[in-house]
Protein backbone atom coordinates (compact mmCIF):
# COMPACT_ATOMS: atom_id res chain seq x y z
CA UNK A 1 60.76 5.49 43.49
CA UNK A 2 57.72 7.93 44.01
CA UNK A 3 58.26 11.55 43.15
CA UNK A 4 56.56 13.79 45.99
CA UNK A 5 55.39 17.35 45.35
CA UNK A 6 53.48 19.76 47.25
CA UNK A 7 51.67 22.37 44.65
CA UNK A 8 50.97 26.02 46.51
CA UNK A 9 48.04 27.84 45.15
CA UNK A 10 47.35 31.18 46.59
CA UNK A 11 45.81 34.16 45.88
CA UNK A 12 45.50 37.48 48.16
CA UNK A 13 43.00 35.79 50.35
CA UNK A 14 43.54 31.93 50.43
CA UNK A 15 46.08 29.59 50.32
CA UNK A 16 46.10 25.58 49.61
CA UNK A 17 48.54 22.82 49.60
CA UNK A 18 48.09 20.06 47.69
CA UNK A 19 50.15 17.18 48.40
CA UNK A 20 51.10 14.35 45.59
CA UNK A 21 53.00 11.29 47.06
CA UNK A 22 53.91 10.50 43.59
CA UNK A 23 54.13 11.15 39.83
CA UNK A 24 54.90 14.86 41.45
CA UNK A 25 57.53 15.77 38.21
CA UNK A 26 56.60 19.36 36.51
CA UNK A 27 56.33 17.33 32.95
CA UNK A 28 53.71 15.35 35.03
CA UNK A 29 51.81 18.06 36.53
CA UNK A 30 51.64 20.34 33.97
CA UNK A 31 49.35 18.76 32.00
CA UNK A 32 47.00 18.48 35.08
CA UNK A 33 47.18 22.34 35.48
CA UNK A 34 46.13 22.93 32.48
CA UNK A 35 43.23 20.78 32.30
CA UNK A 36 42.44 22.30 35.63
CA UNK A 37 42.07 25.45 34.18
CA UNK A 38 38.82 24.37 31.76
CA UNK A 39 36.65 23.69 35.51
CA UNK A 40 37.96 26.52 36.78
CA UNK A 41 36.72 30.05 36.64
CA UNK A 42 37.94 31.94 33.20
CA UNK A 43 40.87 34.43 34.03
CA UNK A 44 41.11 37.24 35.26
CA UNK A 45 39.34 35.70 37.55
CA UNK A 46 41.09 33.80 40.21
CA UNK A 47 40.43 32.02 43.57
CA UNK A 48 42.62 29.92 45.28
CA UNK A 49 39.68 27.55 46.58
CA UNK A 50 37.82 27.03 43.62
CA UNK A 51 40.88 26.45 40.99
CA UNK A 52 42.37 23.88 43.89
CA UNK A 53 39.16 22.19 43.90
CA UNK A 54 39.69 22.19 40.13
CA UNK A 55 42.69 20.40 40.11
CA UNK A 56 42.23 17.65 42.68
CA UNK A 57 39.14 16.39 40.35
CA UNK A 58 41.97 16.19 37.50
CA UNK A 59 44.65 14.32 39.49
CA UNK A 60 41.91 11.97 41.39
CA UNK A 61 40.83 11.52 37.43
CA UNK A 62 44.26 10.65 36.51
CA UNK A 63 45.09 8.29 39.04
């Protein structure tokens, strides 16, 4: 049985949905956050655009 999850990223401009049809447990996401976070633009720094586009190249990786 497939797991779904929708992940919210927003900041105080933006705001994305991503949608996972499967493999959508935290313990499976996690992981793909934080290897989202090394494309992504160093906090403090934050936009809701660029660290979405971030993660979608991890999970299209993973798959």
């Amino acid at each position: 049985m497939s797991t779904r999850a929708i992940i919210n990223i927003y900041d105080e401009i933006d705001g994305f949905n991503i949608y996972l049809h499967q493999d959508g447990q935290p313990e499976k996401i996690r992981p793909a956050i934080e290897k989202a976070k090394a494309f992504a633009f160093k906090l403090p720094r934050f936009e809701a655009g660029e660290f979405s586009t971030a993660l979608i190249k991890v999970l299209k990786v993973r798959a």
